[in-house]
PDB file of N, CA and C in Angstrom:
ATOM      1  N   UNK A   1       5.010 -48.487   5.587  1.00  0.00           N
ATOM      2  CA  UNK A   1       5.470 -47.312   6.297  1.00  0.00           C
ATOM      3  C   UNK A   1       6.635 -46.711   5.518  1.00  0.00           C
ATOM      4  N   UNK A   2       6.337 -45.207   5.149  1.00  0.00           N
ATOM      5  CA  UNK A   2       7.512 -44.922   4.539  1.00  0.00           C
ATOM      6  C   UNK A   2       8.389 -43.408   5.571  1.00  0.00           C
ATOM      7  N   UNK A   3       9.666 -43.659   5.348  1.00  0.00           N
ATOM      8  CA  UNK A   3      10.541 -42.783   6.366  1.00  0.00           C
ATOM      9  C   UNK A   3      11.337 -41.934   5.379  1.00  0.00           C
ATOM     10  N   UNK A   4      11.237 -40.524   5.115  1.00  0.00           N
ATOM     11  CA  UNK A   4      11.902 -39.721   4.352  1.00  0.00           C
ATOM     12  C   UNK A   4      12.305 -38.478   5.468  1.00  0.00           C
ATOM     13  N   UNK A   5      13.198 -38.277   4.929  1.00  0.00           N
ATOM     14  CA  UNK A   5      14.366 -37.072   5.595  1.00  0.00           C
ATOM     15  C   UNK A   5      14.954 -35.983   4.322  1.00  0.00           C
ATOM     16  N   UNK A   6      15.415 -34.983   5.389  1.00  0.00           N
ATOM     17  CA  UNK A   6      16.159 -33.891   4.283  1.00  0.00           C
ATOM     18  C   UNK A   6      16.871 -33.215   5.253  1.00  0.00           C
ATOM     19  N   UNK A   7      17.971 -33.019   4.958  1.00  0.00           N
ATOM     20  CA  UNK A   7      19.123 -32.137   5.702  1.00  0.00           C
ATOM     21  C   UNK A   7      19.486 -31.056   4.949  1.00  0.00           C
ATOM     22  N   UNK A   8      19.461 -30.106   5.562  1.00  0.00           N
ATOM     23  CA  UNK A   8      19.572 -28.286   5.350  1.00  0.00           C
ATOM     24  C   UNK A   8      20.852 -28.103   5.334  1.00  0.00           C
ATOM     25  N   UNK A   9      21.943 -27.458   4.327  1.00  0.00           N
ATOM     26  CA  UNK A   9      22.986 -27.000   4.516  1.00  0.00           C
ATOM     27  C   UNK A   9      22.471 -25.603   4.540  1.00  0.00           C
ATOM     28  N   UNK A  10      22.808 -24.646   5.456  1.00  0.00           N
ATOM     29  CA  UNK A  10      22.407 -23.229   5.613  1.00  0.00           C
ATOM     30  C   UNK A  10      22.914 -22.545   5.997  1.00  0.00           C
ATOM     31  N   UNK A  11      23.443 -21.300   5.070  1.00  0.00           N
ATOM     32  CA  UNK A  11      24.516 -19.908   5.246  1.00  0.00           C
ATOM     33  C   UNK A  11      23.506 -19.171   6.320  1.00  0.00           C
ATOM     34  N   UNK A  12      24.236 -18.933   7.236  1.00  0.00           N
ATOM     35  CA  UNK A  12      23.379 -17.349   8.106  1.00  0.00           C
ATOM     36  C   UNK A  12      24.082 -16.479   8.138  1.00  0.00           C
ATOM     37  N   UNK A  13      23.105 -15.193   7.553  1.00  0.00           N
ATOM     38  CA  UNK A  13      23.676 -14.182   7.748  1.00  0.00           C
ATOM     39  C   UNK A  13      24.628 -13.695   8.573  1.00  0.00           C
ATOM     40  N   UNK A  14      24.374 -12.216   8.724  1.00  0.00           N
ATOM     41  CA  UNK A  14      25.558 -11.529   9.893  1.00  0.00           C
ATOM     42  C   UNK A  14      25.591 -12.237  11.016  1.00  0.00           C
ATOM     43  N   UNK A  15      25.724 -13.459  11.513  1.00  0.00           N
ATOM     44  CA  UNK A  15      26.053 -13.853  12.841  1.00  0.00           C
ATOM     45  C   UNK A  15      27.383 -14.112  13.010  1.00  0.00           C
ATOM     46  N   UNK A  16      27.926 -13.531  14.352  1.00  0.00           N
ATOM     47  CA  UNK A  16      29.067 -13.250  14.830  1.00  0.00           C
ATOM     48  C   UNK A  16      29.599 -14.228  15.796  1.00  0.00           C
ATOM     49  N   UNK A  17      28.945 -14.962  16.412  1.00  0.00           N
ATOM     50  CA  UNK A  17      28.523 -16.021  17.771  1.00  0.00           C
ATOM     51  C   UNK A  17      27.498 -16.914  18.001  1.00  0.00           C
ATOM     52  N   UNK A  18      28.308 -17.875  18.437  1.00  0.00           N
ATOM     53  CA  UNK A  18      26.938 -19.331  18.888  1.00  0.00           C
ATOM     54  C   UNK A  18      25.855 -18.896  18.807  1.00  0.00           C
ATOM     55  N   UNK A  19      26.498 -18.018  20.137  1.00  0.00           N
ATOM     56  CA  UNK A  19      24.682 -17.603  20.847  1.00  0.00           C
ATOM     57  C   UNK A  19      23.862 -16.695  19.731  1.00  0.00           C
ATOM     58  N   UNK A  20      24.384 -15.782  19.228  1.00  0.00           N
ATOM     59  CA  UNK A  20      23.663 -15.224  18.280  1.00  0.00           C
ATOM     60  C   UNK A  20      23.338 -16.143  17.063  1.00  0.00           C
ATOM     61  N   UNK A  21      24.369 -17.499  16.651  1.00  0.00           N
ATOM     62  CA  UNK A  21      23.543 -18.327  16.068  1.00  0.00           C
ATOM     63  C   UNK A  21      22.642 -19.139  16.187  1.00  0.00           C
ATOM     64  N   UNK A  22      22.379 -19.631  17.604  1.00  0.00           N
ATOM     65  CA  UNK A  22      21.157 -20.184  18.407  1.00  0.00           C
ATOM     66  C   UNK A  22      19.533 -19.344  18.498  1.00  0.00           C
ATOM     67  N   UNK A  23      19.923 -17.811  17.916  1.00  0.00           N
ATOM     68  CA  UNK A  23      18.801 -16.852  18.277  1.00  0.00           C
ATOM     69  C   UNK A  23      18.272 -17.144  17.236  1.00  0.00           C
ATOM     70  N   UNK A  24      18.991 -17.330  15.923  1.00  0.00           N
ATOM     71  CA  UNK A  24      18.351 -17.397  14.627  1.00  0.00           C
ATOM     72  C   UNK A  24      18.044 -18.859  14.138  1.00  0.00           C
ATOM     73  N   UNK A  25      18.363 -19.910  14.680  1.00  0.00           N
ATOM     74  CA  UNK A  25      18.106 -21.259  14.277  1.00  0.00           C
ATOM     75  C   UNK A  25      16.807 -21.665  14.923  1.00  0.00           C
ATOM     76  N   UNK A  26      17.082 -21.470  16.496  1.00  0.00           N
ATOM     77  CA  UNK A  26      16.048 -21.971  17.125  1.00  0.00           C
ATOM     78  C   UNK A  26      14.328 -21.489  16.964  1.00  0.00           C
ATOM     79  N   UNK A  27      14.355 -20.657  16.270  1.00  0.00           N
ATOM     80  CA  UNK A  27      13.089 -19.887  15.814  1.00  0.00           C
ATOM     81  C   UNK A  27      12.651 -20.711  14.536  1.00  0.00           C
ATOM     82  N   UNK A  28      13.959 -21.313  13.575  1.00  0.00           N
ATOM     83  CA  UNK A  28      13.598 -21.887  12.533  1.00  0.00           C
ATOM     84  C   UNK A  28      13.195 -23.266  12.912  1.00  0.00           C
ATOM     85  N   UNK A  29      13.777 -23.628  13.530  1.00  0.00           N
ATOM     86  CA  UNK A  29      13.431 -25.293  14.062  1.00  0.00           C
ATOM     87  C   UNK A  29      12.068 -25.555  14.558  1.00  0.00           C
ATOM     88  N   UNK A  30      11.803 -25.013  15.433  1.00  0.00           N
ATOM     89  CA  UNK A  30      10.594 -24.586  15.775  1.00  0.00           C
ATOM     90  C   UNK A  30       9.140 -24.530  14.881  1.00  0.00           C
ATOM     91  N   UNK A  31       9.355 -23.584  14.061  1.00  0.00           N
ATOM     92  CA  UNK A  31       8.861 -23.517  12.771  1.00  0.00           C
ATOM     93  C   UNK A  31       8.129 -24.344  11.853  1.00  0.00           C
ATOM     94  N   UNK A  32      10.011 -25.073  11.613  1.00  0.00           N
ATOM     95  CA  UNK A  32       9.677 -26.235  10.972  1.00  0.00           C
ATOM     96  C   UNK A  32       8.500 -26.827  11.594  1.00  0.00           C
ATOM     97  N   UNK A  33       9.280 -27.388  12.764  1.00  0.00           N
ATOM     98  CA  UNK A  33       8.356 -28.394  13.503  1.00  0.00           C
ATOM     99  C   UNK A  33       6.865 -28.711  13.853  1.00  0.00           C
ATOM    100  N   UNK A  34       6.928 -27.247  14.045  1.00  0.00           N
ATOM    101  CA  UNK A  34       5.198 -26.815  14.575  1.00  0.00           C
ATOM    102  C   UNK A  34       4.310 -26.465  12.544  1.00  0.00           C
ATOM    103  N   UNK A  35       4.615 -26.484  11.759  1.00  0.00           N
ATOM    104  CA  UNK A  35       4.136 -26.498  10.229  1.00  0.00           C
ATOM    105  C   UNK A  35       4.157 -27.599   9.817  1.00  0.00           C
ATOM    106  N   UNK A  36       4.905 -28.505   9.966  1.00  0.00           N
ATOM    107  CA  UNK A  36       5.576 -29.584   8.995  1.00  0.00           C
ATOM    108  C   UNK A  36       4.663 -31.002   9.729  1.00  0.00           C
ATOM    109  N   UNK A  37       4.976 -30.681  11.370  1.00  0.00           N
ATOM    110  CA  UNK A  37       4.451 -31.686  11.823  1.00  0.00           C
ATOM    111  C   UNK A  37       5.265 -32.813  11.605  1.00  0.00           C
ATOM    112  N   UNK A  38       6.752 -32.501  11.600  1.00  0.00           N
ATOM    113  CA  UNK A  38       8.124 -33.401  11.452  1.00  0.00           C
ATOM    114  C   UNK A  38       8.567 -33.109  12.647  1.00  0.00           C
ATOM    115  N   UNK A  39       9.765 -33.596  12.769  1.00  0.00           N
ATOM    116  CA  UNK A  39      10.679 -33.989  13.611  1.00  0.00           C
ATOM    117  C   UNK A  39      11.679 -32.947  12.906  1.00  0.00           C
ATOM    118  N   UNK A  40      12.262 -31.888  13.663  1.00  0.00           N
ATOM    119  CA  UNK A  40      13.601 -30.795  13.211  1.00  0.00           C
ATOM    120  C   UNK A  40      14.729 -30.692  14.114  1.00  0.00           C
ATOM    121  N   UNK A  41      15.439 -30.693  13.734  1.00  0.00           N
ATOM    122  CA  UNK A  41      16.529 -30.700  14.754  1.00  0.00           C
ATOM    123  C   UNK A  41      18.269 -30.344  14.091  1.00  0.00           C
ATOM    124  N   UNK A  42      19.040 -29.275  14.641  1.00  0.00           N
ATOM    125  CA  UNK A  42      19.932 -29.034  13.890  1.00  0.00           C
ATOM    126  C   UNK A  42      20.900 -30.393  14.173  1.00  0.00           C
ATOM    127  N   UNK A  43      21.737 -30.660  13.448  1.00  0.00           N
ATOM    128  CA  UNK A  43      22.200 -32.301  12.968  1.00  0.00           C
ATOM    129  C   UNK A  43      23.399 -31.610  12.567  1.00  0.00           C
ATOM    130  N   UNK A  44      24.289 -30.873  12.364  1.00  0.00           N
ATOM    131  CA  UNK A  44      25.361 -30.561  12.073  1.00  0.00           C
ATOM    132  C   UNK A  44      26.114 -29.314  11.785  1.00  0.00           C
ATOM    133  N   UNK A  45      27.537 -29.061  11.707  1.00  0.00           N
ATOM    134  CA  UNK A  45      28.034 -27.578  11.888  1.00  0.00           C
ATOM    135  C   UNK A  45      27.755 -27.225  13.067  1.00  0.00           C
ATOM    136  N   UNK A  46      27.558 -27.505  14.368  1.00  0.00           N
ATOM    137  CA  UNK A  46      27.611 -26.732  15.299  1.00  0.00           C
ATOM    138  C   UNK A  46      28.265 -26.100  16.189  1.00  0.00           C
ATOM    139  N   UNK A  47      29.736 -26.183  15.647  1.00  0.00           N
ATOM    140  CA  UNK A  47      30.368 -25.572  16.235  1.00  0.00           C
ATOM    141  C   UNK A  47      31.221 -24.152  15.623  1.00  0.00           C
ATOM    142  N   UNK A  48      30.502 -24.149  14.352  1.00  0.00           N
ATOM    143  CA  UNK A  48      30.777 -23.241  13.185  1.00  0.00           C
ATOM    144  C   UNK A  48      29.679 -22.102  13.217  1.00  0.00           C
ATOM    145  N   UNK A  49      29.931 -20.645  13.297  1.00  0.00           N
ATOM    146  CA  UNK A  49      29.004 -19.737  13.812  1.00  0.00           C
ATOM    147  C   UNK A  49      28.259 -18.911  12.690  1.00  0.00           C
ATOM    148  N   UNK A  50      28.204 -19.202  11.334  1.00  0.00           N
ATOM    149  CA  UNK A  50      27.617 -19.294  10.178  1.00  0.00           C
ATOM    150  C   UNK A  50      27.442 -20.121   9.629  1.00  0.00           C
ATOM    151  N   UNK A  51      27.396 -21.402   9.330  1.00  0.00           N
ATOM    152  CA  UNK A  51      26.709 -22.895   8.945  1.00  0.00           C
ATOM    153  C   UNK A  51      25.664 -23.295   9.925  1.00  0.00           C
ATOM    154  N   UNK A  52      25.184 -23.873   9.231  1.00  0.00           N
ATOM    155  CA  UNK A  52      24.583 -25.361   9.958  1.00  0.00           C
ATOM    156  C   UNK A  52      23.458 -25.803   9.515  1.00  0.00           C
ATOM    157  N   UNK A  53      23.640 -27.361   9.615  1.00  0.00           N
ATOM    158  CA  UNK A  53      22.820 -28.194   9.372  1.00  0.00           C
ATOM    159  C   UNK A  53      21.533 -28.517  10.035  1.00  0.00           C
ATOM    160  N   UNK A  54      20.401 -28.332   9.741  1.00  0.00           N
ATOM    161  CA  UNK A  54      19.431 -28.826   9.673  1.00  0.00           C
ATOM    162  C   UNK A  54      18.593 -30.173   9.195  1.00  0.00           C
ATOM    163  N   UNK A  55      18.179 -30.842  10.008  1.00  0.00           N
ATOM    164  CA  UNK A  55      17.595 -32.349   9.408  1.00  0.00           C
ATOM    165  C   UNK A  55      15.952 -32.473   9.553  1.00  0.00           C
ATOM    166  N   UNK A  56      15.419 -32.729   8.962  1.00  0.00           N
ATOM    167  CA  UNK A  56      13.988 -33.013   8.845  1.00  0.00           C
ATOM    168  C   UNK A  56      13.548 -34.654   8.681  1.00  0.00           C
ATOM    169  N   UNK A  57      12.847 -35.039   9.375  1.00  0.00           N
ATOM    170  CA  UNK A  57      11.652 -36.319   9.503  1.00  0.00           C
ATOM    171  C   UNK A  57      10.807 -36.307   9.834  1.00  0.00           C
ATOM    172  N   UNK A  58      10.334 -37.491   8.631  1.00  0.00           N
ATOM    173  CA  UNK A  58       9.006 -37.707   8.971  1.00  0.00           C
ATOM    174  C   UNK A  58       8.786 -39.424   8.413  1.00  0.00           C
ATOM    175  N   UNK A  59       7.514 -39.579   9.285  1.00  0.00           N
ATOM    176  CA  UNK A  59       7.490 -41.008   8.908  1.00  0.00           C
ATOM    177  C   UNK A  59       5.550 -41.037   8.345  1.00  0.00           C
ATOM    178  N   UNK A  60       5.888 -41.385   7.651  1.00  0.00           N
ATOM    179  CA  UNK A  60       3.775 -41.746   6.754  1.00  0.00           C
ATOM    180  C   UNK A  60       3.844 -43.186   6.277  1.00  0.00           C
ATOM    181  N   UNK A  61       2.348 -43.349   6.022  1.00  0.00           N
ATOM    182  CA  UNK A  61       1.830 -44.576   5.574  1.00  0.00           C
ATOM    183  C   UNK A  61       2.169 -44.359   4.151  1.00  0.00           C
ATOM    184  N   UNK A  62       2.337 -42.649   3.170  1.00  0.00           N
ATOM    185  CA  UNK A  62       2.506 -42.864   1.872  1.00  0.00           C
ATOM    186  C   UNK A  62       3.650 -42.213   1.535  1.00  0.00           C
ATOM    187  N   UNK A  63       4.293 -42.499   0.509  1.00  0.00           N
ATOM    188  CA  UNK A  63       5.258 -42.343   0.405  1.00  0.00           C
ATOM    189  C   UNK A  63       5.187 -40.574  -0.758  1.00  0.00           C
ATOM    190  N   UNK A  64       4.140 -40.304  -0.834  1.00  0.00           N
ATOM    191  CA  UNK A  64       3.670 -39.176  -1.435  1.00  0.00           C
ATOM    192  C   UNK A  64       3.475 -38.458   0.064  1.00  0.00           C
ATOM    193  N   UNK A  65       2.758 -38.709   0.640  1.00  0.00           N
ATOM    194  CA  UNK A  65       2.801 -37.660   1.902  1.00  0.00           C
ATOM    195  C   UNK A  65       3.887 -37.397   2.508  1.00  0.00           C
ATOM    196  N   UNK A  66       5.080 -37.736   2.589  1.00  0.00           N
ATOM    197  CA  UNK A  66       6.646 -37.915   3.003  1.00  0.00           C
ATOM    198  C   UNK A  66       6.376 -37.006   1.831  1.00  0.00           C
ATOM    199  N   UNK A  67       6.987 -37.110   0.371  1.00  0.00           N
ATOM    200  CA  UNK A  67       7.395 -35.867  -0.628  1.00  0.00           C
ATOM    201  C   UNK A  67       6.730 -34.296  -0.306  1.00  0.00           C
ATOM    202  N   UNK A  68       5.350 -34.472   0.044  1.00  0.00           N
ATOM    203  CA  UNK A  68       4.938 -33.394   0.382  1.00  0.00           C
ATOM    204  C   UNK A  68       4.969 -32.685   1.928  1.00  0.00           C
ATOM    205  N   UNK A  69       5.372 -33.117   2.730  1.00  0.00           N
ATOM    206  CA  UNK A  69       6.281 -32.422   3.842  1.00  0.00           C
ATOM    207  C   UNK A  69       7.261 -32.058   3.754  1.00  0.00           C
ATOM    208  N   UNK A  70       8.164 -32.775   3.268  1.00  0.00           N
ATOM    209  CA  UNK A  70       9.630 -32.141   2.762  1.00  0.00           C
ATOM    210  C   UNK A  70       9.960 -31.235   2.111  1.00  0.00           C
ATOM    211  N   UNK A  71       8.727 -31.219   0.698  1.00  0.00           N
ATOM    212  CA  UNK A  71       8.648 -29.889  -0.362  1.00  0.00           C
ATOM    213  C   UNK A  71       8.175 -28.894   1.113  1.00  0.00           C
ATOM    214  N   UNK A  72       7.265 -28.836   1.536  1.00  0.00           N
ATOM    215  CA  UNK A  72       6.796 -27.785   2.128  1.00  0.00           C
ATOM    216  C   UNK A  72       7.655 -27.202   3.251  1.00  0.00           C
ATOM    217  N   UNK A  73       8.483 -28.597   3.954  1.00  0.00           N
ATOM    218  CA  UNK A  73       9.558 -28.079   4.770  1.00  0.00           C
ATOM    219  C   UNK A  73      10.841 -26.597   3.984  1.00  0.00           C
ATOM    220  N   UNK A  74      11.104 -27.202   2.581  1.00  0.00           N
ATOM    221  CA  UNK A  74      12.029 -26.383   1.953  1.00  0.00           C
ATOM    222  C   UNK A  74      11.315 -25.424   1.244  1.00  0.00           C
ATOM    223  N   UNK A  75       9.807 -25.356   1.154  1.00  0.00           N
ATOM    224  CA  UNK A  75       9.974 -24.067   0.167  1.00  0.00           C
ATOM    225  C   UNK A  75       9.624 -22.906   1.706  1.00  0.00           C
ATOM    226  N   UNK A  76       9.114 -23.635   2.537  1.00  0.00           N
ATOM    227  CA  UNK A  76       9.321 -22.543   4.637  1.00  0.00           C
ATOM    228  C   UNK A  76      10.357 -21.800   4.332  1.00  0.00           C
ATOM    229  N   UNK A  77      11.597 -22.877   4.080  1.00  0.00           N
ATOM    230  CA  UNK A  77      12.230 -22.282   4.914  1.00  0.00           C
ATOM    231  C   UNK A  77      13.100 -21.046   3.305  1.00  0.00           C
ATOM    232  N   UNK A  78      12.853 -21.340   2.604  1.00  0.00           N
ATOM    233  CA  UNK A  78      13.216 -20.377   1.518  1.00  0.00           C
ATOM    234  C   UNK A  78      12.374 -19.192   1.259  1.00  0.00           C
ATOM    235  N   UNK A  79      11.279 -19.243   1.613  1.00  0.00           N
ATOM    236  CA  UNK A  79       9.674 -18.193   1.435  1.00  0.00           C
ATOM    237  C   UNK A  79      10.179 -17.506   2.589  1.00  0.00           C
ATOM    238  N   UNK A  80      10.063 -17.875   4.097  1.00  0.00           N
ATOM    239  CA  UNK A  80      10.249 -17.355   5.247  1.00  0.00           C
ATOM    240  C   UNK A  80      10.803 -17.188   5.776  1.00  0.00           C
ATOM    241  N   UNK A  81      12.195 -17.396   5.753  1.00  0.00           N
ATOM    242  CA  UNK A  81      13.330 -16.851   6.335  1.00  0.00           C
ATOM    243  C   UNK A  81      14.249 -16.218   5.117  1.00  0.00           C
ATOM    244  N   UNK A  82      13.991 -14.933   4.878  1.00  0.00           N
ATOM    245  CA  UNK A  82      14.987 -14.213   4.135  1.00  0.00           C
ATOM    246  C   UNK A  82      16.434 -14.458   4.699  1.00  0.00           C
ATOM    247  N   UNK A  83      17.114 -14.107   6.085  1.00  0.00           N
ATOM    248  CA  UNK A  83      18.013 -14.423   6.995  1.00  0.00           C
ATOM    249  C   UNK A  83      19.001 -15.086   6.895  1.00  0.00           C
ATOM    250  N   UNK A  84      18.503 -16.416   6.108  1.00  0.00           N
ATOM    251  CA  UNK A  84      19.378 -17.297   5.893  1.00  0.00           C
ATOM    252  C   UNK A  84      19.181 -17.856   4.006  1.00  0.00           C
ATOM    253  N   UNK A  85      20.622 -18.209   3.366  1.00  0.00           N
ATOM    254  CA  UNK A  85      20.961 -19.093   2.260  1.00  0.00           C
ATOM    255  C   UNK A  85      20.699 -19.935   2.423  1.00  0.00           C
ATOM    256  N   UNK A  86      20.034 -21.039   1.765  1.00  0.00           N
ATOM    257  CA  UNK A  86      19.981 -22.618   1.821  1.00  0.00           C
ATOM    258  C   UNK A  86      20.898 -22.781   1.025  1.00  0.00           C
ATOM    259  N   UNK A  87      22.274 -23.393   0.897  1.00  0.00           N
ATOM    260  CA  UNK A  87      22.583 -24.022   0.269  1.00  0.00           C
ATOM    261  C   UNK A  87      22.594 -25.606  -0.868  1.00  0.00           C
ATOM    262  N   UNK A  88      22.228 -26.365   0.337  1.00  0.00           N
ATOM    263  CA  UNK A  88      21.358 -27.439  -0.568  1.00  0.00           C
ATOM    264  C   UNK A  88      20.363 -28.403   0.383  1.00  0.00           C
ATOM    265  N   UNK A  89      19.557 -29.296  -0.323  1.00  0.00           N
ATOM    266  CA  UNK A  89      19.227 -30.216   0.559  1.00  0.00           C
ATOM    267  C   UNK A  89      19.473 -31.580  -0.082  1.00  0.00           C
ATOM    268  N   UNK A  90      19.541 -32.454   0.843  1.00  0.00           N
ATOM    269  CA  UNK A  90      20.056 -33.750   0.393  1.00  0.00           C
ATOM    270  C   UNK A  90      18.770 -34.520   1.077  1.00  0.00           C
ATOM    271  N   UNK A  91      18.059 -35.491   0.590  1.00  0.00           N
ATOM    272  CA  UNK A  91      16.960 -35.758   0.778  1.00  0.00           C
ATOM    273  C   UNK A  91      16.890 -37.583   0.703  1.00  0.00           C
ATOM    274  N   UNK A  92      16.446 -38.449   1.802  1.00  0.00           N
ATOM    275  CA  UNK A  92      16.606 -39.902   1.658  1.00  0.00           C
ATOM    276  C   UNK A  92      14.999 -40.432   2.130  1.00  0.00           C
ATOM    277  N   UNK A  93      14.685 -41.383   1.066  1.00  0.00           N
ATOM    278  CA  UNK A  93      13.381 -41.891   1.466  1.00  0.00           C
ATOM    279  C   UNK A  93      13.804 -43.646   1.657  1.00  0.00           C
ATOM    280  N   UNK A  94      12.801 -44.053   2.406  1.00  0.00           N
ATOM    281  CA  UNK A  94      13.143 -45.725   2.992  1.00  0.00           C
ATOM    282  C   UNK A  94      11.633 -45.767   3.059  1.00  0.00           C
ATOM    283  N   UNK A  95      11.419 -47.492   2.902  1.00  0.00           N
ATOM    284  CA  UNK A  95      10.597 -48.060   3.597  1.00  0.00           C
ATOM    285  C   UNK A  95      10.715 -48.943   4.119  1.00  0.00           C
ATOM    286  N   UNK A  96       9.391 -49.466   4.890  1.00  0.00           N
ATOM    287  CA  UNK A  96      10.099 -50.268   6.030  1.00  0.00           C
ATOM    288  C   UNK A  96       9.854 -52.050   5.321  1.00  0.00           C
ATOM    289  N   UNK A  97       9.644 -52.082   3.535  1.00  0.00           N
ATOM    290  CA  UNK A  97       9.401 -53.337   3.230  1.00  0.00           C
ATOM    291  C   UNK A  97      11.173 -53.644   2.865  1.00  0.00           C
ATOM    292  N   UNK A  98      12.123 -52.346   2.802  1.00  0.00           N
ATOM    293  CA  UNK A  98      13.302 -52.481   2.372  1.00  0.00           C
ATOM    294  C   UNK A  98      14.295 -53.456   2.696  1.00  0.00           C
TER     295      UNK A  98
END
């Protein structure tokens, strides 16, 4: 069983407020989730009204199918959301013989 992750550092645009940063995340999370067929969930910066972190998982039998959700998670969210900068992703793979 292999368990790989990636966390989103991500500039958003003109947002002024939470709530207006909740309008534009929660559409991305979503996204993710429902494409990727991962687990999305913002994981950090949330109390900062232009950042925030994004985290992605997933768990497979190969450790190639983990690389290829993750690629596809980051090139989403760079192809499809003009809206937002990615700044970086930081990316951790495990298995469970570790």
């Amino acid at each position: 069983m292999w368990i790989g992750w990636v966390e989103f550092d991500i500039l958003l645009g003109d947002v002024r407020s939470l709530k207006e940063k909740r309008g534009v995340i929660r559409p991305i999370i979503a996204d993710l989730s429902r494409r990727t067929e991962a687990a999305a969930a913002e994981v950090g910066a949330q109390d900062l009204h232009r950042r925030t972190h994004i985290g992605v998982c997933i768990v497979a039998a190969h450790a190639g199918h983990v690389h290829e959700v993750l690629d596809q998670a980051e090139r989403m969210l760079v192809d499809q959301h003009p809206e937002i900068t990615l700044l970086s992703a930081h990316r951790g793979l495990s298995s469970s013989d570790d």
